[in-house]
Protein backbone atom coordinates (compact mmCIF):
# COMPACT_ATOMS: atom_id res chain seq x y z
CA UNK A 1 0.00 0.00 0.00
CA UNK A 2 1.30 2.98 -1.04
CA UNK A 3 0.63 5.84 1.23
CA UNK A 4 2.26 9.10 2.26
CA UNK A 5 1.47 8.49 5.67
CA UNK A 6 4.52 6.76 7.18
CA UNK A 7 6.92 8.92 5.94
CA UNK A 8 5.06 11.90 8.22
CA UNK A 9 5.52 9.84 10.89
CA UNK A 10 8.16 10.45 13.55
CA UNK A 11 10.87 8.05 13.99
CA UNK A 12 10.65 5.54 16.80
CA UNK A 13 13.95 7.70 18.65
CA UNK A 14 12.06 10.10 18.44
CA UNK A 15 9.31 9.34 20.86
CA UNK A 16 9.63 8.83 24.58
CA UNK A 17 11.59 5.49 25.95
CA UNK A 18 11.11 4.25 29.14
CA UNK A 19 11.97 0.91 28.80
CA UNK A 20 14.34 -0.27 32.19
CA UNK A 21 14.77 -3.66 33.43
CA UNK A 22 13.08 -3.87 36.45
CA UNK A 23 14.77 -3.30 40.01
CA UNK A 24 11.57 -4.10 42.11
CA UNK A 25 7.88 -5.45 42.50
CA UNK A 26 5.63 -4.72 39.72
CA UNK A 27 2.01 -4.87 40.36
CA UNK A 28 0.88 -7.47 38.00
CA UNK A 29 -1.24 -6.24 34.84
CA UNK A 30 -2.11 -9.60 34.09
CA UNK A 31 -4.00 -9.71 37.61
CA UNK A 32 -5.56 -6.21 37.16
CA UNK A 33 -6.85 -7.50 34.23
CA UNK A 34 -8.07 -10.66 35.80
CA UNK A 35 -9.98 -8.64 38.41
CA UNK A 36 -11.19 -6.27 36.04
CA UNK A 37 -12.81 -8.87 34.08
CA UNK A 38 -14.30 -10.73 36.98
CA UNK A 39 -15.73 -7.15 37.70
CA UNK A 40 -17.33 -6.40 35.00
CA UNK A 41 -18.23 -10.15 34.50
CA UNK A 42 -20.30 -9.56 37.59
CA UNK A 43 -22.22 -6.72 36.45
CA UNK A 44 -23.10 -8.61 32.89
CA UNK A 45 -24.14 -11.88 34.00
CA UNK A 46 -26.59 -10.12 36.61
CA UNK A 47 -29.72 -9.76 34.19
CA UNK A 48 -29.03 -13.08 32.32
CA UNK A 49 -28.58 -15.31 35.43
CA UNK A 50 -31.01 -13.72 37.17
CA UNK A 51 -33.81 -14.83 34.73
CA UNK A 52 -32.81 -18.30 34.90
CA UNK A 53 -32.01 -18.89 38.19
CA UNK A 54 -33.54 -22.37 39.09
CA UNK A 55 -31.45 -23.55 36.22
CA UNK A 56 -28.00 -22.12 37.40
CA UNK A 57 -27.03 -24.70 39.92
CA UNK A 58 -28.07 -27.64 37.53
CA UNK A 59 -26.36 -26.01 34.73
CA UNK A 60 -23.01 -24.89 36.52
CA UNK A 61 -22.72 -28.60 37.90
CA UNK A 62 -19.34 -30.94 37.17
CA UNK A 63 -21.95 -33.23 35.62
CA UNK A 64 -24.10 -30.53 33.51
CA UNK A 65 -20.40 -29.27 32.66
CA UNK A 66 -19.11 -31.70 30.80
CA UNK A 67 -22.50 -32.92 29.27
CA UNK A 68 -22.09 -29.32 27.67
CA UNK A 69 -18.34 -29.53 26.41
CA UNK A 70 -19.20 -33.16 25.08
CA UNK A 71 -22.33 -31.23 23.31
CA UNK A 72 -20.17 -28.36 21.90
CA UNK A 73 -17.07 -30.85 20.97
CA UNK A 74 -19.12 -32.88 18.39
CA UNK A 75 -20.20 -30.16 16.91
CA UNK A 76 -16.47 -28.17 17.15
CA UNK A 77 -14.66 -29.58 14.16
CA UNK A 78 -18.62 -28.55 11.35
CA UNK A 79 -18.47 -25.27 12.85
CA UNK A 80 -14.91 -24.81 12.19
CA UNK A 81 -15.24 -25.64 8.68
CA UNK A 82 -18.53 -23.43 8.44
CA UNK A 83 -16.59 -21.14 10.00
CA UNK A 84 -13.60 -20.95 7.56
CA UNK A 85 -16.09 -20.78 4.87
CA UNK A 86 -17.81 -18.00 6.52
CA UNK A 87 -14.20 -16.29 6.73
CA UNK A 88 -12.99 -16.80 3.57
CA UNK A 89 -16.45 -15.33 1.84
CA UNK A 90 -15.87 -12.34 3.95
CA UNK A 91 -12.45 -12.10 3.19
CA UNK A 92 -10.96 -14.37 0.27
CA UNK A 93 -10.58 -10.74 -2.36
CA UNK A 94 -8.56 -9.23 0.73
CA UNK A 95 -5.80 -11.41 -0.37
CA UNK A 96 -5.44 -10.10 -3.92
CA UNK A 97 -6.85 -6.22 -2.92
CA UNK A 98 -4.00 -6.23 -0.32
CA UNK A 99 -1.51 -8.57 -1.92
CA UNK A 100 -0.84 -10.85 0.84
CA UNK A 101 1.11 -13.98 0.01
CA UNK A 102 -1.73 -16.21 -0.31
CA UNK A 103 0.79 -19.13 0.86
CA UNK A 104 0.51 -17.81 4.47
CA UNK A 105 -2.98 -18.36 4.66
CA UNK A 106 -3.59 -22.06 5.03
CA UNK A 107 -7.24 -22.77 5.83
CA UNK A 108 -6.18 -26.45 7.47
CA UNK A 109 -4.08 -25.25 9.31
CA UNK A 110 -6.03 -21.99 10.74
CA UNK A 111 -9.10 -24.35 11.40
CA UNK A 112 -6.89 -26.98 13.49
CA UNK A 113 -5.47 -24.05 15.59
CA UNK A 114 -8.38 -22.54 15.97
CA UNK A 115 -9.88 -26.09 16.54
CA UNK A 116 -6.61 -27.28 19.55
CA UNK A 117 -7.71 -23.64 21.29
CA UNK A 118 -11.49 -24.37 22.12
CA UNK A 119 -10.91 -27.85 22.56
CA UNK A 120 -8.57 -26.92 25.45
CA UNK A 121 -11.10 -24.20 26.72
CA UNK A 122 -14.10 -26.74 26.77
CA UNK A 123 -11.55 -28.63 28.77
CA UNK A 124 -10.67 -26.43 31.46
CA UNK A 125 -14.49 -25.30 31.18
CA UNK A 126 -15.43 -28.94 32.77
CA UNK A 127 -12.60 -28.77 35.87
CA UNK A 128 -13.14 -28.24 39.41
CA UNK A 129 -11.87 -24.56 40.79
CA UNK A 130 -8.94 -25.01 43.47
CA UNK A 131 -9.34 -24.62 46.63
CA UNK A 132 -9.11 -20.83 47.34
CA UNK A 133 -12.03 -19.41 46.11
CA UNK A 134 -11.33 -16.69 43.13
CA UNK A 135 -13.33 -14.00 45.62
CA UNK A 136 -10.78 -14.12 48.01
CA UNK A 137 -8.30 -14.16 45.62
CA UNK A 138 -9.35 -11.38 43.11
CA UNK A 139 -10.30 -8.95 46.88
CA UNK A 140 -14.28 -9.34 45.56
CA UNK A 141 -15.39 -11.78 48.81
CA UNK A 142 -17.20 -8.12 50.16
CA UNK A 143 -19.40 -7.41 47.49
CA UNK A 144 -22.51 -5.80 48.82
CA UNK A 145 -25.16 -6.97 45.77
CA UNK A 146 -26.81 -10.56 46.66
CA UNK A 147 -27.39 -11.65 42.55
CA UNK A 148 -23.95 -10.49 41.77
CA UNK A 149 -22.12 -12.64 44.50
CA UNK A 150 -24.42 -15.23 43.14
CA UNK A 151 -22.94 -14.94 40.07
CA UNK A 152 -19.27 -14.64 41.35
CA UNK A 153 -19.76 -17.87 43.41
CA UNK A 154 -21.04 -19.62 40.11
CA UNK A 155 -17.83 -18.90 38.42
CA UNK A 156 -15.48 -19.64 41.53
CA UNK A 157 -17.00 -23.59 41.97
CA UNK A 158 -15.23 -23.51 38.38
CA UNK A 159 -11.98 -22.98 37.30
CA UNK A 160 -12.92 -19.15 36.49
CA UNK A 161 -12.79 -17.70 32.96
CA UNK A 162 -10.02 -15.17 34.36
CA UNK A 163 -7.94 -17.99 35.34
CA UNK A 164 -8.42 -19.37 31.63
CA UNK A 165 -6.28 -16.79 30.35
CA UNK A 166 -3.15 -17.88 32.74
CA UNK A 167 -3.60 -21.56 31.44
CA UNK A 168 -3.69 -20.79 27.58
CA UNK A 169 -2.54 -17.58 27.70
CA UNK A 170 0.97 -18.26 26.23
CA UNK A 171 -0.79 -20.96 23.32
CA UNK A 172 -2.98 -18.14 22.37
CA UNK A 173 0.06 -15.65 22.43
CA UNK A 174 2.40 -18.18 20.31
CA UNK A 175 -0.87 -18.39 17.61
CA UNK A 176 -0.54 -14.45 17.71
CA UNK A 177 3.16 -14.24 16.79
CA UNK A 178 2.49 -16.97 14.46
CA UNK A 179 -0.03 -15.83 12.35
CA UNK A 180 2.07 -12.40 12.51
CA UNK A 181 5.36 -13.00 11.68
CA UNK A 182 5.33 -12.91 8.01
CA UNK A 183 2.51 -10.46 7.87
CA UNK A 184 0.24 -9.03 10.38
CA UNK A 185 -3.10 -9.12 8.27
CA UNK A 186 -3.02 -12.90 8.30
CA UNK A 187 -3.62 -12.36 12.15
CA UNK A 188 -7.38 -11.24 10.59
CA UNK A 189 -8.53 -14.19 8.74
CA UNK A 190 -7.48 -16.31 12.32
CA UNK A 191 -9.20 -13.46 14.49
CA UNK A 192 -12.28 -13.93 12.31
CA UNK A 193 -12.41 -17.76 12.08
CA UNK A 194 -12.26 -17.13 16.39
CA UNK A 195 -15.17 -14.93 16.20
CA UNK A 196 -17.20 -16.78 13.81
CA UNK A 197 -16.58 -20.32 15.77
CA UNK A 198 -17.31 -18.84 18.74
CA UNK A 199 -20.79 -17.36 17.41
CA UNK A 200 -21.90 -20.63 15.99
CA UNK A 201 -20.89 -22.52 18.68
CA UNK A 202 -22.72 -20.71 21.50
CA UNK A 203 -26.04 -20.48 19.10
CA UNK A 204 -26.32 -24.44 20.11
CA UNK A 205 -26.73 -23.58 23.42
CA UNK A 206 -29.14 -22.66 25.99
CA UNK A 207 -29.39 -18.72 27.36
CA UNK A 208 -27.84 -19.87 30.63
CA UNK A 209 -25.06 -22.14 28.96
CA UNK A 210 -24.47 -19.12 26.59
CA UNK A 211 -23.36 -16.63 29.75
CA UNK A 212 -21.64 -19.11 31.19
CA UNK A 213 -19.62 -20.42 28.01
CA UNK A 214 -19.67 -17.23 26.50
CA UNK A 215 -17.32 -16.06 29.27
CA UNK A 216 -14.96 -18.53 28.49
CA UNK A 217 -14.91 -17.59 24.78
CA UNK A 218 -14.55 -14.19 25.47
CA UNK A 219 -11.03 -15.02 27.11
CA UNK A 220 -10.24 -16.53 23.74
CA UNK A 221 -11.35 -13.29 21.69
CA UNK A 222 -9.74 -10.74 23.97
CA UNK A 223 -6.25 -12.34 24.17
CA UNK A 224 -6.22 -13.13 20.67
CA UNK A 225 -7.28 -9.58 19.45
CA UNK A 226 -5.41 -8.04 22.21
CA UNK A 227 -2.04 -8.19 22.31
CA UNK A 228 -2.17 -8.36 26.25
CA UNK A 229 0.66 -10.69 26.45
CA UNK A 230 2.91 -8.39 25.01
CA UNK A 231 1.95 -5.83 27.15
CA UNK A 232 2.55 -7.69 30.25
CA UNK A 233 6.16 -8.52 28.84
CA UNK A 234 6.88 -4.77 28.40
CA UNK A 235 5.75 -3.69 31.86
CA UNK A 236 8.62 -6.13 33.43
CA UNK A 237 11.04 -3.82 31.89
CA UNK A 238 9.56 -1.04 33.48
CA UNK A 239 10.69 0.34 36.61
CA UNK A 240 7.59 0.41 39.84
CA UNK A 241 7.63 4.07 39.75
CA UNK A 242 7.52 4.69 36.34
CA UNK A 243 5.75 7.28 34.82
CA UNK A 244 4.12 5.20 31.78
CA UNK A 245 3.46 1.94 33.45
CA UNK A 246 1.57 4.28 36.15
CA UNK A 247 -0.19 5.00 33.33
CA UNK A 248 -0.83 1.94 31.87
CA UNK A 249 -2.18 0.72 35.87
CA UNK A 250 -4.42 3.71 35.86
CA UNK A 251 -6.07 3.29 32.53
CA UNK A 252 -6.25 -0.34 32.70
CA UNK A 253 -8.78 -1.14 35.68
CA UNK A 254 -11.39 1.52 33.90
CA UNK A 255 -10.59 0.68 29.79
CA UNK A 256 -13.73 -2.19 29.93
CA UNK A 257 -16.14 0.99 31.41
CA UNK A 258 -13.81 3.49 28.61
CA UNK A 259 -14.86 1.18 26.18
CA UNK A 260 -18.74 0.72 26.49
CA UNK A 261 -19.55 4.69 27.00
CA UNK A 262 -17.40 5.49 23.69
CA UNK A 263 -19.81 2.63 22.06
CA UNK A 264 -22.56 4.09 24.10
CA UNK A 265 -22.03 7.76 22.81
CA UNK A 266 -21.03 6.37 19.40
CA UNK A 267 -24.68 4.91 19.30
CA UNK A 268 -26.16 8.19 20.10
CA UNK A 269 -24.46 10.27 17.65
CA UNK A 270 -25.21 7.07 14.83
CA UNK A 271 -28.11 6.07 15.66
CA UNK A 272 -29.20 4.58 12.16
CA UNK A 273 -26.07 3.27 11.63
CA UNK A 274 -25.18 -0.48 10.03
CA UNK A 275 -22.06 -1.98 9.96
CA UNK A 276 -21.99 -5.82 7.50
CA UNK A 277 -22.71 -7.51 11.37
CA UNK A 278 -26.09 -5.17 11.40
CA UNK A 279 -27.11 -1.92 13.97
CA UNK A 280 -24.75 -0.78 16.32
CA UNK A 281 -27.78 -1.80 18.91
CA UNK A 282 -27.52 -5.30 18.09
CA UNK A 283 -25.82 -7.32 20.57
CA UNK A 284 -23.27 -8.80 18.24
CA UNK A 285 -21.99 -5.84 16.99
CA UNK A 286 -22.18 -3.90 20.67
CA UNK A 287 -19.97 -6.56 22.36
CA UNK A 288 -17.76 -6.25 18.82
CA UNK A 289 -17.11 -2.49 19.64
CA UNK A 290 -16.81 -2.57 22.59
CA UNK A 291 -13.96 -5.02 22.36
CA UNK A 292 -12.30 -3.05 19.35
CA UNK A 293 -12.61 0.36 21.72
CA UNK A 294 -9.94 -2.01 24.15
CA UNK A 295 -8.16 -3.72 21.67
CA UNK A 296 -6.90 0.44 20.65
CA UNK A 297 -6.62 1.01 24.18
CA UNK A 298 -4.36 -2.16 24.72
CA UNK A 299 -2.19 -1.44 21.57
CA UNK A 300 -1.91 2.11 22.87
CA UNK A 301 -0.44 0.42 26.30
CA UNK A 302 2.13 -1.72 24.45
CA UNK A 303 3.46 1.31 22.14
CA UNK A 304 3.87 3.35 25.21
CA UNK A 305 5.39 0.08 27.08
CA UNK A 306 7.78 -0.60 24.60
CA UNK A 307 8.78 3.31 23.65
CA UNK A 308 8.17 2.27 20.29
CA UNK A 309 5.12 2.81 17.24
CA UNK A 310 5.70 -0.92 15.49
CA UNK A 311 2.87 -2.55 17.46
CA UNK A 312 0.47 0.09 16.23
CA UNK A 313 2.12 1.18 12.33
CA UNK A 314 3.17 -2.66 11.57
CA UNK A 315 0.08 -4.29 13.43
CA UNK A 316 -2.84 -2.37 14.31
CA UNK A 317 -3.54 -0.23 11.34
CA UNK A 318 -2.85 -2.62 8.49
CA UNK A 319 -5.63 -4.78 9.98
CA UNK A 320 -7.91 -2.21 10.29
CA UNK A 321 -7.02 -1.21 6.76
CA UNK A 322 -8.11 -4.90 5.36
CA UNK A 323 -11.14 -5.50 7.71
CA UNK A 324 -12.81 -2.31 8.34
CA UNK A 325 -14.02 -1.89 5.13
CA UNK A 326 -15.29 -5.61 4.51
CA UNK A 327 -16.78 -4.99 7.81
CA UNK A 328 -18.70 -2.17 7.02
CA UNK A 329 -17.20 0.17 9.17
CA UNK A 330 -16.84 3.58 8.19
CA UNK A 331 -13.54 5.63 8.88
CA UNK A 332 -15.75 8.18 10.25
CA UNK A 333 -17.22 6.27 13.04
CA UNK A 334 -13.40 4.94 13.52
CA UNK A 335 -12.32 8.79 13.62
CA UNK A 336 -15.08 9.60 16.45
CA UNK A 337 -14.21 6.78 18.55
CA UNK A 338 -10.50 7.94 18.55
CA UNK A 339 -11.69 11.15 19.36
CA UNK A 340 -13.33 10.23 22.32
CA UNK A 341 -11.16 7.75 23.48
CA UNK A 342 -8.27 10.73 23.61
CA UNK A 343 -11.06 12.50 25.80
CA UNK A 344 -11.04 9.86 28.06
CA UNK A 345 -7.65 9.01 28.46
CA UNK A 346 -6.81 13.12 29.53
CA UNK A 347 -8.96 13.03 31.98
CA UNK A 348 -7.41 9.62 33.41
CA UNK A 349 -4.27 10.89 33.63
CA UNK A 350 -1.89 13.45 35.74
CA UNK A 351 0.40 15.61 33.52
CA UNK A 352 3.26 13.71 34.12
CA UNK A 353 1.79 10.49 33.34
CA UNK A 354 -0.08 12.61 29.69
CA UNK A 355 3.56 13.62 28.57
CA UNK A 356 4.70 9.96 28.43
CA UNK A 357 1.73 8.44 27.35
CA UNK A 358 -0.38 10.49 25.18
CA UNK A 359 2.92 11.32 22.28
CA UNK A 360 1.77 7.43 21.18
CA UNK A 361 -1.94 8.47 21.21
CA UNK A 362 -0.90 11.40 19.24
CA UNK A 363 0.77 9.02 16.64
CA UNK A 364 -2.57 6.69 16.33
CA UNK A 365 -4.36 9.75 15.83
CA UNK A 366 -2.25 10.89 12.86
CA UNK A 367 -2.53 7.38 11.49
CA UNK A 368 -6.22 7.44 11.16
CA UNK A 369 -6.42 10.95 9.54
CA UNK A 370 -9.06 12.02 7.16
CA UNK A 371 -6.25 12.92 4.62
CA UNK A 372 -4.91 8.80 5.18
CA UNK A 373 -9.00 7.76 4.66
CA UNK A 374 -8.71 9.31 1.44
CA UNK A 375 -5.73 7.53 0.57
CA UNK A 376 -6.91 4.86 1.32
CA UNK A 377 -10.29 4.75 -0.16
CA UNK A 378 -8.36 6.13 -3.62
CA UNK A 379 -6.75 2.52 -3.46
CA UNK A 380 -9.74 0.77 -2.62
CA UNK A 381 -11.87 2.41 -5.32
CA UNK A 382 -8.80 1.68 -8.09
CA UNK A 383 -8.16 -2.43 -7.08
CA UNK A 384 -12.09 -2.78 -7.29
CA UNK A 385 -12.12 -1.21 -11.02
């Protein structure tokens, strides 16, 4: 792609570097994310359990468990073909549009990764929870609401979704470096063939099973789209006091409640709007934003981590170049999600913490420009002629 873009952009020594090796305790990110999750995991299973309640302790049994994975594992290796198929519709004139090797996409072996991941989910899915209970654990054993502890203690007689992350975590982040070491966009057709297996696989499954499962998925989505891994990796290197991984700990608790008022507001200003998933009301396509708004947040954190633009210019933004479109997604909407998402941040931050942090922001922001939409549009408009 041939844009004018990159060479306005400032070199990477030419942006702030805090990288250190670390010289004491750092507070974990992977466990604020794990709490974070369980907290908001709280607050969305709330309505859902709540209208199924008899069902809850029959479902959430070792027993009901496994008759579940066993349900969703005969029907795992159709739905990843369907799946693939699905994908490739979506995506198969991508590969000539954006000239991507087509050897590096191999369907067989996208489906069986995709295929080894969820079959080791639905496993951990059916285990018992140790013996400390995740409450305890995660600092949540006070909450004050009855139906939300009700929900918590569901998850902790479980090995809890949160915890899912810790025992796949590094398969999930091998797949990522994978599917991106020849070319980032091929990360897209594997993200998609997650999003689309996980879809069809919950639709065989009752409302109950579906919030419980679903949690379980959503692991899978948000460390594949996410690169959290990396982001934990570059916070060792940081020093406890400093000023960008203070950042990174202050933004990081709130970026799940960041993310669903930017979709909220987005809604309001957009109300008619359709992406190719359908209204930006729909269900689908909320929990889709929503996890997009984080998955700029968490490439923000691993730019400003790392002192460096390569996870955003040689990652980020050629995938949202190739799926965006095909998605339906406007730049516009993109542009006014950035926008707000800057708001956000500012007002997160102290000034010491917004000198260090918000240079990358200012970078991302260039990136998705109107001046770049044009570009890029021009292109698209010329390959489809």
């Amino acid at each position: 792609m041939n844009l004018k873009l990159f060479k306005s952009l400032p070199e990477n020594n030419h942006l702030p570097n805090e990288r250190k090796m670390a010289k004491g305790s750092v507070q974990s990110l992977a466990h604020q994310w794990a709490k974070k999750y369980v907290e908001n995991l709280q607050v969305n299973s709330q309505n859902e359990l709540g209208k199924d309640s008899d069902n809850l302790e029959d479902v959430v049994s070792k027993a009901a468990r496994a008759r579940t994975a066993e349900k969703l594992m005969h029907s795992l290796r159709s739905v990843s073909a369907k799946a693939w198929n699905k994908t490739e519709a979506l995506l198969a004139k991508e590969v000539y549009r954006h000239k991507i090797n087509p050897r590096l996409i191999n369907p067989w072996e996208i489906a069986a990764d995709s295929f080894g991941i969820y079959d080791k989910a639905l496993e951990i899915y059916t285990q018992q929870a140790p013996t400390r209970r995740l409450s305890v654990q995660l600092g949540l054993e006070d909450s004050s609401d009855e139906l939300n502890r009700k929900a918590l203690e569901v998850f902790t007689e479980q090995v809890a979704p949160s915890q899912l992350a810790a025992l796949i975590g590094d398969e999930i982040g091998g797949l990522q470096k994978k599917y991106t070491a020849h070319d980032p966009r091929v990360k897209g057709f594997v993200s998609m063939q997650l999003h689309y297996t996980s879809q069809m696989l919950l639709e065989t499954l009752s409302p109950v099973e579906q919030v419980l499962v679903g949690a379980y998925f959503k692991v899978i989505d948000d460390h594949f789209y996410m690169p959290l891994q990396r982001s934990y990796q570059a916070a060792a290197e940081h020093d406890y006091n400093s000023p960008v991984l203070a950042a990174v700990q202050k933004l990081l608790p709130d970026s799940t409640k960041i993310a669903k008022k930017i979709a909220q507001r987005t809604l309001q200003l957009y109300p008619g709007y359709r992406s190719y998933s359908g209204a930006l009301s729909d269900p689908v396509v909320r929990i889709s934003s929503i996890r997009d708004v984080e998955m700029f947040q968490v490439y923000l954190w691993v730019c400003a981590l790392e002192g460096d633009i390569s996870a955003i210019q040689q990652e980020l933004f050629p995938l949202c170049v190739m799926l965006y479109p095909v998605l339906g997604v406007k730049w516009e909407l993109l542009r006014q999600m950035l926008h707000l998402l800057g708001q956000e941040i500012r007002s997160r931050l102290t000034p010491e913490q917004s000198a260090k942090f918000m240079p990358y922001f200012q970078v991302l922001w260039e990136m998705f420009s109107p001046d770049v939409f044009a570009a890029i549009t021009e292109e698209q408009e010329m390959l489809a002629i």
